[in-house]
N, C-alpha and C. Protein backbone atom coordinates (compact mmCIF):
# COMPACT_ATOMS: atom_id res chain seq x y z
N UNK A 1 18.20 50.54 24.36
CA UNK A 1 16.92 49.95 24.70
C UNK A 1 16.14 50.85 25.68
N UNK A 2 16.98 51.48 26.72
CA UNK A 2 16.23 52.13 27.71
C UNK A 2 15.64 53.53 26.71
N UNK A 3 16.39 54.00 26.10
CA UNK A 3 15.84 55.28 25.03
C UNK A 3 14.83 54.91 24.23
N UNK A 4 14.65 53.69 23.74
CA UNK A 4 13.73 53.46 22.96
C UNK A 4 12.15 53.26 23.81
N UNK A 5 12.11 52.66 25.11
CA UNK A 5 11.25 52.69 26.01
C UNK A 5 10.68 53.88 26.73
N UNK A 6 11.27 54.51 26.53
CA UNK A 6 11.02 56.08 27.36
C UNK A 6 10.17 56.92 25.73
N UNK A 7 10.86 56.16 24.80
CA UNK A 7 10.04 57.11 23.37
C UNK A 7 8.84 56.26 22.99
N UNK A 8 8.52 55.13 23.76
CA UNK A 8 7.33 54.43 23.40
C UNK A 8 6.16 54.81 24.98
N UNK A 9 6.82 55.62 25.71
CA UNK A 9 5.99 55.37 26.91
C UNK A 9 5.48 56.59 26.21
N UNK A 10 6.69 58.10 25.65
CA UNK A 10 5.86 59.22 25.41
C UNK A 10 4.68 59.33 24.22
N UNK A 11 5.05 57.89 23.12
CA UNK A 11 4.09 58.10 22.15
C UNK A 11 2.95 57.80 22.77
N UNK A 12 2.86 56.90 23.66
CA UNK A 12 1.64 56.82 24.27
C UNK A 12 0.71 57.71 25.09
N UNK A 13 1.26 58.27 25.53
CA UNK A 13 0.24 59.85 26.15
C UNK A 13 0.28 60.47 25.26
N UNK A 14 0.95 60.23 24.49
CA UNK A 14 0.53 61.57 22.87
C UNK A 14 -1.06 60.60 22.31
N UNK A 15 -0.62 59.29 22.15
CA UNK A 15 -2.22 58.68 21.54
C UNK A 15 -3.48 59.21 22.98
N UNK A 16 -3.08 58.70 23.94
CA UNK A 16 -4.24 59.10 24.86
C UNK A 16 -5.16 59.94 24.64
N UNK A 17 -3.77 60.88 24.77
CA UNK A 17 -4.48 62.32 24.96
C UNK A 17 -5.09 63.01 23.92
N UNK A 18 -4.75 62.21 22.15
CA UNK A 18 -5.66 62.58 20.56
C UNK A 18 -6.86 61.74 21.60
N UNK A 19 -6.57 60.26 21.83
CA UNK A 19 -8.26 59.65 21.98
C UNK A 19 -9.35 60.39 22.82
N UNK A 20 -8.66 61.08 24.30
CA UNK A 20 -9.30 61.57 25.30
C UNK A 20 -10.29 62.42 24.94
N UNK A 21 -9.18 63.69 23.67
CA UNK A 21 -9.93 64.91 23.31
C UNK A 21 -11.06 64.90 22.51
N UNK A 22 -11.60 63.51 22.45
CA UNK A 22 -12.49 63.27 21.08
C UNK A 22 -13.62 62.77 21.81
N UNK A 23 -13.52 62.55 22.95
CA UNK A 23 -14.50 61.72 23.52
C UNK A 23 -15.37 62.90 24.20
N UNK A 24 -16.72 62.45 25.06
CA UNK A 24 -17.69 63.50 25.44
C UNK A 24 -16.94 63.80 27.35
N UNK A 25 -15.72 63.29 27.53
CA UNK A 25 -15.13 63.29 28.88
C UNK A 25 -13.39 64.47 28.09
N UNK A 26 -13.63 64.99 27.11
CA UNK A 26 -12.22 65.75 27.17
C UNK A 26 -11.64 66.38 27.48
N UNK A 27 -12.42 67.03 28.47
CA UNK A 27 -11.21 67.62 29.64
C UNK A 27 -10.30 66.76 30.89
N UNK A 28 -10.35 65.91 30.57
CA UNK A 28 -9.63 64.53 31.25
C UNK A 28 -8.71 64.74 30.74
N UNK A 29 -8.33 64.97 29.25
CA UNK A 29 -6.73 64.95 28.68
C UNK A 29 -6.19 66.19 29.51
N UNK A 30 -6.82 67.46 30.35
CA UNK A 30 -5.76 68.10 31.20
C UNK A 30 -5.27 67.38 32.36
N UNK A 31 -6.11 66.55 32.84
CA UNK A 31 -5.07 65.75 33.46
C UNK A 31 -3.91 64.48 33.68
N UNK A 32 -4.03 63.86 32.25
CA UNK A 32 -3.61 62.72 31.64
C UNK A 32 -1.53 63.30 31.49
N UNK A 33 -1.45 64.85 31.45
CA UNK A 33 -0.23 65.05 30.78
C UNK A 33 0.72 65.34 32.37
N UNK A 34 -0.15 65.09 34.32
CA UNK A 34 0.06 64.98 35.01
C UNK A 34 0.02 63.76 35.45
N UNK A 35 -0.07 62.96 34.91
CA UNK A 35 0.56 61.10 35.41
C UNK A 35 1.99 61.29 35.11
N UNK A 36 2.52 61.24 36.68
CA UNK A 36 4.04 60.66 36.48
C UNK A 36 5.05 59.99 35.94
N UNK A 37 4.10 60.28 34.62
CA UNK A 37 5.23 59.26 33.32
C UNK A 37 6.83 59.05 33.98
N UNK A 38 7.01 60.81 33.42
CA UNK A 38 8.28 60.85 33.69
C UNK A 38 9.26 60.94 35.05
N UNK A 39 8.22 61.53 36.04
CA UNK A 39 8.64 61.77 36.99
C UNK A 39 8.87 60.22 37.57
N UNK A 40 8.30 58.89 37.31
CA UNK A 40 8.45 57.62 37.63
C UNK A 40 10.07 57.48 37.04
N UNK A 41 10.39 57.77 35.99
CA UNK A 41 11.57 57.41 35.15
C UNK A 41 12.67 58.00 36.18
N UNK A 42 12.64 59.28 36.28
CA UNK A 42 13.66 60.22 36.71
C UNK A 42 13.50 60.00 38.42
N UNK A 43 12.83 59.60 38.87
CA UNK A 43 12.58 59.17 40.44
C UNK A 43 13.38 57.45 40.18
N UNK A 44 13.26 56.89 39.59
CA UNK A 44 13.95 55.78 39.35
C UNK A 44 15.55 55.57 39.33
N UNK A 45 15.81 56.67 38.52
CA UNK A 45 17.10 56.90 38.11
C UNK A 45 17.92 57.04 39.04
N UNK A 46 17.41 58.64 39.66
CA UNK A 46 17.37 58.72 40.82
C UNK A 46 18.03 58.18 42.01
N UNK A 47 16.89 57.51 42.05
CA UNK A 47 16.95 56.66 42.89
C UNK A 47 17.71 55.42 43.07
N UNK A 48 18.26 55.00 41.89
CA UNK A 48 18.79 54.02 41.84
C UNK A 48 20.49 54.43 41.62
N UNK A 49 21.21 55.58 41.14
CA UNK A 49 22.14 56.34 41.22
C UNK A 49 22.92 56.78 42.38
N UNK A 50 21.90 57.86 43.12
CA UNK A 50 22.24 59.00 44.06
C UNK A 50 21.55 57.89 45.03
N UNK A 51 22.06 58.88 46.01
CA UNK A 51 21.61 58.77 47.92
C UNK A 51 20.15 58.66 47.71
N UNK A 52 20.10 58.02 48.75
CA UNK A 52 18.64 58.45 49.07
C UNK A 52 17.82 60.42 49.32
N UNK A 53 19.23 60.79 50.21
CA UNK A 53 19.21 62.38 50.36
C UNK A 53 18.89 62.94 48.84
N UNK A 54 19.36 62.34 48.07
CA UNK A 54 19.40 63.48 46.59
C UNK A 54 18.41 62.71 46.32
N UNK A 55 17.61 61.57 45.99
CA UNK A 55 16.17 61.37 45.52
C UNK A 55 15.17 62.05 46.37
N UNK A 56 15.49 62.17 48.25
CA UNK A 56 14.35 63.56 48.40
C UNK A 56 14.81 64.40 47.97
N UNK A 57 16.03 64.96 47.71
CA UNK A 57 16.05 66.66 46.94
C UNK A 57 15.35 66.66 45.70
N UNK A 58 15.07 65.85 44.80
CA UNK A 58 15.06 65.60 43.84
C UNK A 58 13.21 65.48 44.03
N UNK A 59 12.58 65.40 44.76
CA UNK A 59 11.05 65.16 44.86
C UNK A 59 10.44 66.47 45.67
N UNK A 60 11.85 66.81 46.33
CA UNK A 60 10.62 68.22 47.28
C UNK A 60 10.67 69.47 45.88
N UNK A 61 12.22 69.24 45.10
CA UNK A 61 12.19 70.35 43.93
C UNK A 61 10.76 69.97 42.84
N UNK A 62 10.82 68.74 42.83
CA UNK A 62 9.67 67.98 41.84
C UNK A 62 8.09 69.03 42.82
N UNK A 63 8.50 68.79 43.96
CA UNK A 63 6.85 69.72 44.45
C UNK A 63 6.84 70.86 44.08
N UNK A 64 8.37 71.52 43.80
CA UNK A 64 8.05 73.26 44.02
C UNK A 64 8.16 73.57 42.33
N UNK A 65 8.00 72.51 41.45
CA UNK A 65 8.16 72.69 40.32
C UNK A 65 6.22 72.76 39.37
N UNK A 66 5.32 72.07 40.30
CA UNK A 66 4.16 72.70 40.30
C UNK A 66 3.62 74.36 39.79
N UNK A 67 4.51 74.70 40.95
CA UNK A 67 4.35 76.67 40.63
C UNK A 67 4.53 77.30 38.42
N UNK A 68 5.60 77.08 38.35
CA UNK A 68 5.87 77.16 36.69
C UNK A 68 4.28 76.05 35.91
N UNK A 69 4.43 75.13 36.42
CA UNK A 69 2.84 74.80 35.42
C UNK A 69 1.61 75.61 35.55
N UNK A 70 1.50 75.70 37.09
CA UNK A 70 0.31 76.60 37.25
C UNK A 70 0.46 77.81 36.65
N UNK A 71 1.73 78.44 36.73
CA UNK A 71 1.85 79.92 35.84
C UNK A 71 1.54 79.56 34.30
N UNK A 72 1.83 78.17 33.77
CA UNK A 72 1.29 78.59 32.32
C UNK A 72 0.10 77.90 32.11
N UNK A 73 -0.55 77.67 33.19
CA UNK A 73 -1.95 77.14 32.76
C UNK A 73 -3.53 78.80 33.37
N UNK A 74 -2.25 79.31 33.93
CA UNK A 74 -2.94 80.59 34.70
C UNK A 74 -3.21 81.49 32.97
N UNK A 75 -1.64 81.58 32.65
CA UNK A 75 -1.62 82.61 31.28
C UNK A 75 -2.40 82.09 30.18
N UNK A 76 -2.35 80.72 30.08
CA UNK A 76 -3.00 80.28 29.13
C UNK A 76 -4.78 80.52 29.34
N UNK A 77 -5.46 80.59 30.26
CA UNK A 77 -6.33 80.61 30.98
C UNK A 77 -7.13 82.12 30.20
N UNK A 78 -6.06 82.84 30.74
CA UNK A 78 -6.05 84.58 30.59
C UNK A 78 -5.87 84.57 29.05
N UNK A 79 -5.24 83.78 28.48
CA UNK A 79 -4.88 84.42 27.15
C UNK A 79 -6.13 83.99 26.16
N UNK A 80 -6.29 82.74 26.00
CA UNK A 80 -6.57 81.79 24.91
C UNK A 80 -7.82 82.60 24.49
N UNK A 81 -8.88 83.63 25.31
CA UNK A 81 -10.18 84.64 25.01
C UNK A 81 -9.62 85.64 24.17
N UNK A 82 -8.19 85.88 24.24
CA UNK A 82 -7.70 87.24 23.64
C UNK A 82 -6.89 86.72 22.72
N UNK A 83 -6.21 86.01 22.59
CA UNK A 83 -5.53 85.74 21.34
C UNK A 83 -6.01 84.17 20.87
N UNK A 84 -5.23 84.40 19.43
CA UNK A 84 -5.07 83.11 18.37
C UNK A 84 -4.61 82.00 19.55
N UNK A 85 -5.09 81.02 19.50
CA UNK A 85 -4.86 79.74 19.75
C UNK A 85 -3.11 79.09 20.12
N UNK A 86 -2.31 79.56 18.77
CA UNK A 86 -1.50 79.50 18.60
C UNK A 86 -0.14 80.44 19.29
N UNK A 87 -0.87 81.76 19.32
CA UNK A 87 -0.35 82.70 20.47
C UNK A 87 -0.25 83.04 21.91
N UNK A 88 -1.29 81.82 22.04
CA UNK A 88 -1.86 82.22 23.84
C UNK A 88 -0.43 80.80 24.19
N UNK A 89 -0.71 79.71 23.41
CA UNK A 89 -0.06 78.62 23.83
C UNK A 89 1.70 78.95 23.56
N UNK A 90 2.26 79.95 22.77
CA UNK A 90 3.56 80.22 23.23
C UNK A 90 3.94 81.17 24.01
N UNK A 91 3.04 81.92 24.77
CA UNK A 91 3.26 83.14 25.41
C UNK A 91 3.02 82.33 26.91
N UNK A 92 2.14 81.09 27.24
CA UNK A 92 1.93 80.34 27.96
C UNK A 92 3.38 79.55 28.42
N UNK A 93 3.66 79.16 26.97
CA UNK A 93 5.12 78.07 27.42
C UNK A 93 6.14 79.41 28.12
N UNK A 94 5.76 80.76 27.29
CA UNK A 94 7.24 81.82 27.54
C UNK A 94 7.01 81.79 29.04
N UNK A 95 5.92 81.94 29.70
CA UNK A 95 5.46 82.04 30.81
C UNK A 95 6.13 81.22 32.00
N UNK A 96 5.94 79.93 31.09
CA UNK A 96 6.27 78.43 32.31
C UNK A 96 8.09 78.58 32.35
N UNK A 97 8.26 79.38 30.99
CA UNK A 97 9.96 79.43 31.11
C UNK A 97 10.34 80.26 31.95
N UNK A 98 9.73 81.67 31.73
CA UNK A 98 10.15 82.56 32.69
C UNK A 98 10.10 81.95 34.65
N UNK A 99 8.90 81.35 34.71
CA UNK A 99 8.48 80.91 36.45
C UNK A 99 9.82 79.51 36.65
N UNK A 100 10.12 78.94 35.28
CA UNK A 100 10.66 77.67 35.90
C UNK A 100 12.37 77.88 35.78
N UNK A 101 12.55 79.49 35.62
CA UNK A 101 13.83 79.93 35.20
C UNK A 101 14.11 80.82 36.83
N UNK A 102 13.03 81.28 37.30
CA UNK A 102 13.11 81.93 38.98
C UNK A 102 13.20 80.52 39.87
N UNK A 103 12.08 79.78 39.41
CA UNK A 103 12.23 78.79 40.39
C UNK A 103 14.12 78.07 40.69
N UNK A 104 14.75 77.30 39.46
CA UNK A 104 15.64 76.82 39.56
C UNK A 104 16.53 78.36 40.08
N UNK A 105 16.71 79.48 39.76
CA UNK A 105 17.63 80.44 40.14
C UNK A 105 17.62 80.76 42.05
N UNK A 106 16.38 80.32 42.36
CA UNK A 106 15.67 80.76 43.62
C UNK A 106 16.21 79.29 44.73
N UNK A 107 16.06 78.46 43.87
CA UNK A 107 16.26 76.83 44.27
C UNK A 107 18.37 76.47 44.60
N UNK A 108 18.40 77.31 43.77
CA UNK A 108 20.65 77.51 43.39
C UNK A 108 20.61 78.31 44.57
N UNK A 109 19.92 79.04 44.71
CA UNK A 109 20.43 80.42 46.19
C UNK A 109 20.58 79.47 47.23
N UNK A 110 18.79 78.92 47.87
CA UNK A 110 18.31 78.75 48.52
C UNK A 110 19.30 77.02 49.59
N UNK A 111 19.86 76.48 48.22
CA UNK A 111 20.30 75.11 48.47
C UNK A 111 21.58 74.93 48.32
């Protein structure tokens, strides 16, 4: 039941965000895919699991996990004038992998 709720919360920002992009306000759907859907779920879990200590570890990493989006909204930014549509947006994700692959490696040292 809990799996099936978590796949009805995501179909729903998938509808949003078709309705958002159609409307004369569609750059709103860039910020619709930053509502704490999930981060509510996994702060829950969380929270309801672990210490309190590991739900803040678990929210200051959630802050420093910002950096990897901004890197693929930076590349995507840079790219999408120079390439296909289709190319800017996986060189974008390679992007968010590479920043969110330093971050967690940087985050293992650091903690």
């Amino acid at each position: 039941m809990d799996l099936i709720l978590k796949a009805c919360l995501g179909a729903a920002v998938v509808v949003i965000l078709a309705a958002l992009a159609k409307t004369r306000n569609y750059y709103i759907a860039g910020l619709v895919p930053l509502f704490p859907t999930f981060a509510l779920i996994a702060h829950y879990i969380v929270g309801k699991e672990r210490s309190l200590e590991d739900l803040k570890t678990t929210i200051l990493f959630g802050m420093w996990s910002i950096i990897p989006y901004l890197v693929y909204l930076m590349a995507l930014y840079l790219l999408v004038d120079r390439l296909r549509l289709e190319a800017s947006l996986a060189l974008a994700t390679l992007a968010w992998l590479v920043a969110a692959g330093i971050l967690v490696s940087l985050w293992l040292r650091l903690h």
